[in-house]
C-alpha atoms as a PDB file:
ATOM      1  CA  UNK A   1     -17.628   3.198  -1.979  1.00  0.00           C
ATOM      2  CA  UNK A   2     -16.723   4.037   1.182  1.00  0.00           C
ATOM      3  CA  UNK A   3     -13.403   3.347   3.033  1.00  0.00           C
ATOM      4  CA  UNK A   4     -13.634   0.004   5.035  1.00  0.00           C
ATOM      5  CA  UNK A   5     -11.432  -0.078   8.060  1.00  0.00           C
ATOM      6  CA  UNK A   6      -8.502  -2.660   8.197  1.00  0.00           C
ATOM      7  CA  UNK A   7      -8.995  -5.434  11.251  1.00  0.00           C
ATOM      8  CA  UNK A   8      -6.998  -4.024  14.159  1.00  0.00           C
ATOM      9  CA  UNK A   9      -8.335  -0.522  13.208  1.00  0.00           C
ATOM     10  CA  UNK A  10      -4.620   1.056  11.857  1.00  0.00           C
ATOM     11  CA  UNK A  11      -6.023   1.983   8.674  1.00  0.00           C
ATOM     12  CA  UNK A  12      -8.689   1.655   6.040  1.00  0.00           C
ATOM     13  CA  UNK A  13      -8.760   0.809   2.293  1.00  0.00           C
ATOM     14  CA  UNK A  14     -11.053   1.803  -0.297  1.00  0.00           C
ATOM     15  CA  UNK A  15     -11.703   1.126  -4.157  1.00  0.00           C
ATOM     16  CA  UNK A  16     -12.492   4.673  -5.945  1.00  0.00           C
ATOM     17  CA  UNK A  17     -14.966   5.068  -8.391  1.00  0.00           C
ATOM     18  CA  UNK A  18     -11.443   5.501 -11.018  1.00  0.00           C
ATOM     19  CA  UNK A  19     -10.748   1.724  -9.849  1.00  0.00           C
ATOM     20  CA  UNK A  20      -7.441   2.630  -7.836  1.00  0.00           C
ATOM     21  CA  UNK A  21      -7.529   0.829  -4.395  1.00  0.00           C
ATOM     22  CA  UNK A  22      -6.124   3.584  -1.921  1.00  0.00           C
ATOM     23  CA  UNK A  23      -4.668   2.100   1.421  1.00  0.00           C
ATOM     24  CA  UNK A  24      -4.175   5.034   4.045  1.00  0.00           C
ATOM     25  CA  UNK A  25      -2.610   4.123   7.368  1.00  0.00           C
ATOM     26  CA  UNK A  26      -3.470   5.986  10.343  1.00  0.00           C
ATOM     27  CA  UNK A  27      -1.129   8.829  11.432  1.00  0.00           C
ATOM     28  CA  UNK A  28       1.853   7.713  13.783  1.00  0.00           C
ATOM     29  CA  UNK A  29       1.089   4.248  13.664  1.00  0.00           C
ATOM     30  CA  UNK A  30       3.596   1.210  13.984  1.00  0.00           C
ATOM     31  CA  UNK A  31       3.089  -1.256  11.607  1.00  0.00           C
ATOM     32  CA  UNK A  32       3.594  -5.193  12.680  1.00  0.00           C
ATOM     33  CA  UNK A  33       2.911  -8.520  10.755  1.00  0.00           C
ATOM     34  CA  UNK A  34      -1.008  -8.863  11.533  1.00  0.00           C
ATOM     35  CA  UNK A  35      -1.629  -5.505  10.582  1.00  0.00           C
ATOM     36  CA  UNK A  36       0.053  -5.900   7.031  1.00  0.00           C
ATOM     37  CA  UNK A  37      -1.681  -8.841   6.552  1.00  0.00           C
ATOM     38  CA  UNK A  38      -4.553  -7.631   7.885  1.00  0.00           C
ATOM     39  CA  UNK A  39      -4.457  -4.969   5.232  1.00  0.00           C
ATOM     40  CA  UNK A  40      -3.465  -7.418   2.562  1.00  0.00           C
ATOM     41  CA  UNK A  41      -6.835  -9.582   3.405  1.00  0.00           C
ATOM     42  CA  UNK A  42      -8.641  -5.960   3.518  1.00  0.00           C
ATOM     43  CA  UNK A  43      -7.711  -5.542  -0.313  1.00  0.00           C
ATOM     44  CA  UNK A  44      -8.432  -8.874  -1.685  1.00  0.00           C
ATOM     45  CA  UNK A  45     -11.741  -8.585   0.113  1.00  0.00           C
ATOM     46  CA  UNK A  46     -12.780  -5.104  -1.605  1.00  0.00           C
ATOM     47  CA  UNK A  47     -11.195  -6.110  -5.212  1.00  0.00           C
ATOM     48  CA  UNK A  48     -12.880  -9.686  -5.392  1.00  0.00           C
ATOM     49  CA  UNK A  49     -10.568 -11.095  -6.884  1.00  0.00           C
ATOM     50  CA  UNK A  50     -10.028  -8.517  -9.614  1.00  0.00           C
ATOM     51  CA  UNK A  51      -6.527  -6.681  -9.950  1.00  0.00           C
ATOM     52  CA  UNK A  52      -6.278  -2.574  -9.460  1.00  0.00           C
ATOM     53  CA  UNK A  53      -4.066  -0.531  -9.145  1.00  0.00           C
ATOM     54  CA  UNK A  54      -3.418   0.620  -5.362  1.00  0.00           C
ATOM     55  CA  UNK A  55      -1.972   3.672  -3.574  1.00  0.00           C
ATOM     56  CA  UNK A  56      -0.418   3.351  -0.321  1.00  0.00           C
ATOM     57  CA  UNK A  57      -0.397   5.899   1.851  1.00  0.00           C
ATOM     58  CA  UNK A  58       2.931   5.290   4.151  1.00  0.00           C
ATOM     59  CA  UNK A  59       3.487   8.973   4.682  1.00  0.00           C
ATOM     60  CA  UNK A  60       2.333   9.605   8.314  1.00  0.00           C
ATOM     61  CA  UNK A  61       3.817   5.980   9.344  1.00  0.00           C
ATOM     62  CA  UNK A  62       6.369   5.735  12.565  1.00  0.00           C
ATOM     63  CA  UNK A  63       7.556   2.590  12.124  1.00  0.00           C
ATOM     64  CA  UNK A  64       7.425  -0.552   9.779  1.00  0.00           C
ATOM     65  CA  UNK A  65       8.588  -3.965  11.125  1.00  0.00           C
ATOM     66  CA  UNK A  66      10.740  -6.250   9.158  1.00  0.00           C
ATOM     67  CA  UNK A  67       8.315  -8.946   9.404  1.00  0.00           C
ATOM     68  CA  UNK A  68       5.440  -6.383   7.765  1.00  0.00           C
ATOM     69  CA  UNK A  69       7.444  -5.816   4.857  1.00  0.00           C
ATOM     70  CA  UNK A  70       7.836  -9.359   3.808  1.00  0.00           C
ATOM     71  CA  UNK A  71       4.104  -9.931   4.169  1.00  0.00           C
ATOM     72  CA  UNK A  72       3.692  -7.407   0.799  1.00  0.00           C
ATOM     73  CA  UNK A  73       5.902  -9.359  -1.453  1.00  0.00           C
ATOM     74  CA  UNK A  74       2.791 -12.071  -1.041  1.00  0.00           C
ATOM     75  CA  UNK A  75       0.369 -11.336  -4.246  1.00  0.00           C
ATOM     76  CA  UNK A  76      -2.216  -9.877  -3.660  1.00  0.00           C
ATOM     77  CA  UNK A  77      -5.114  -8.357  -6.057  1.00  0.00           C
ATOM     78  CA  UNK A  78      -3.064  -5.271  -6.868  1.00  0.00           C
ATOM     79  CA  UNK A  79      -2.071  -4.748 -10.311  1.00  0.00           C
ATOM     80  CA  UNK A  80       0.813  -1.911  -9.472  1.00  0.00           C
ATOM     81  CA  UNK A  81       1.499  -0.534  -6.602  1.00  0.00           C
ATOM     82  CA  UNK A  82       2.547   2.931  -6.016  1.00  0.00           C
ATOM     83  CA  UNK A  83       3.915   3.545  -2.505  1.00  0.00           C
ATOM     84  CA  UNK A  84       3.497   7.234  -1.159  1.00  0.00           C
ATOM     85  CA  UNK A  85       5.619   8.739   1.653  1.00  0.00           C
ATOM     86  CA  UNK A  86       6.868  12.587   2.273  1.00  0.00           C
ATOM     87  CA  UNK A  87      10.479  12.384   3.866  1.00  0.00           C
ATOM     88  CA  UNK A  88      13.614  11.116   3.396  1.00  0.00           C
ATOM     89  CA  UNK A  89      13.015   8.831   5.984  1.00  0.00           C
ATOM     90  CA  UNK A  90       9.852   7.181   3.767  1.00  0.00           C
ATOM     91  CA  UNK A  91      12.105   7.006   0.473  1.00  0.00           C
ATOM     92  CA  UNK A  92      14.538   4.778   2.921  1.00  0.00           C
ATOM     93  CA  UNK A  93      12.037   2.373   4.474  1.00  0.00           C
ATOM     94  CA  UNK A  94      10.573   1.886   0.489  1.00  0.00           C
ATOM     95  CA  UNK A  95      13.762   1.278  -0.744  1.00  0.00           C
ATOM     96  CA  UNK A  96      14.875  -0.894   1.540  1.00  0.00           C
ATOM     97  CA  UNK A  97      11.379  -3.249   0.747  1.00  0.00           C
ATOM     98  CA  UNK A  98      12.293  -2.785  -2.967  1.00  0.00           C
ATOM     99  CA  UNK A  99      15.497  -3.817  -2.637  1.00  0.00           C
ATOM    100  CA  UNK A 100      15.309  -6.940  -0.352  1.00  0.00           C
ATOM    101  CA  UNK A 101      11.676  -7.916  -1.111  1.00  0.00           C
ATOM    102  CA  UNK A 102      10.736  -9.286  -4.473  1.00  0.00           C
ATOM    103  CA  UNK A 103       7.115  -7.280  -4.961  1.00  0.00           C
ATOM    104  CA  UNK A 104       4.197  -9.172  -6.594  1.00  0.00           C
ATOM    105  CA  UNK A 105       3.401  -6.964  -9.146  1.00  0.00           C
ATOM    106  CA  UNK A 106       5.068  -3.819 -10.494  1.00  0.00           C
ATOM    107  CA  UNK A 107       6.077  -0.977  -7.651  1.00  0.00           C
ATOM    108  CA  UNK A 108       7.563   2.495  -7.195  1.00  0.00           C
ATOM    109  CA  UNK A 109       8.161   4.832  -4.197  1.00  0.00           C
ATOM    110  CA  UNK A 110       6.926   8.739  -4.943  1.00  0.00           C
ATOM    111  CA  UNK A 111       6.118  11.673  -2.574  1.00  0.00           C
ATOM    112  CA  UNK A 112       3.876  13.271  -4.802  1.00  0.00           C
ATOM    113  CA  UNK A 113       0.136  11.693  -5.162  1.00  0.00           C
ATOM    114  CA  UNK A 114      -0.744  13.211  -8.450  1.00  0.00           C
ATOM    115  CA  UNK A 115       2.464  11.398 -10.046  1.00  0.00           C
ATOM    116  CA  UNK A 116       1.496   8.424  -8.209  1.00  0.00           C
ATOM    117  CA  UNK A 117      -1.648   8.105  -9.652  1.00  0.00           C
ATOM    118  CA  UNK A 118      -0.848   9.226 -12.892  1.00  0.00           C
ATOM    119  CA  UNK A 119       1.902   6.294 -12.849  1.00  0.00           C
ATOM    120  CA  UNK A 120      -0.788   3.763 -11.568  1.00  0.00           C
ATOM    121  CA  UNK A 121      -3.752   4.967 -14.268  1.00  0.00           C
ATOM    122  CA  UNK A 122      -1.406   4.918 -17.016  1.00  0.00           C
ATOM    123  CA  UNK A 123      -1.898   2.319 -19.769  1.00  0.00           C
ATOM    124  CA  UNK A 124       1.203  -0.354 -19.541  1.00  0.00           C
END
């Protein structure tokens, strides 16, 4: 399948042939309310309904507001999500959702991808 953007044109979302959901955010963006729940409607569009596991690529991301964040404790058809950042700065912003937000489903910060997905394919 191939990646559908999300309204408002800040990033795209895609369900692999492995049935992950990847969410990828454009480079430098700022992230407000409509474009989280943009992205949110973007996902339960592709999955139908049916839970999968999703990545989300938050690595290349300037800014997330406060209002964004709450929008992804809403469930949504992800099963797990893994959230996917590269700097210190990344670890802080997911940290700070994990530890004021209440996610809908079970979800963990990592920098690398290949733990990511391994964490998200595994078997619960």
């Amino acid at each position: 399948m191939a990646p559908e953007t999300v309204d408002g044109g800040k990033g795209s979302v895609v369900l692999r042939d492995d049935g992950l959901v990847h969410l990828q955010w454009s480079p430098g963006i700022k992230i407000e309310v409509e474009d989280a729940r943009a992205a949110m409607a973007k996902v339960n569009e592709i999955c139908r309904g049916v839970p999968h596991p999703m990545l989300v690529d938050m690595a290349t991301v300037a800014s997330v507001s406060r209002e964004a964040r709450s929008i992804w404790s809403i469930p949504c058809d992800a099963a797990r999500i893994a959230l996917l950042g590269r700097s210190p700065v990344d670890r802080v912003l997911a940290n700070f959702f994990l530890g004021v937000h209440i996610p809908p489903c079970p979800t963990r910060f990592f920098t690398s991808r290949d733990e990511a997905t391994d964490w998200l394919c595994a078997k619960s």
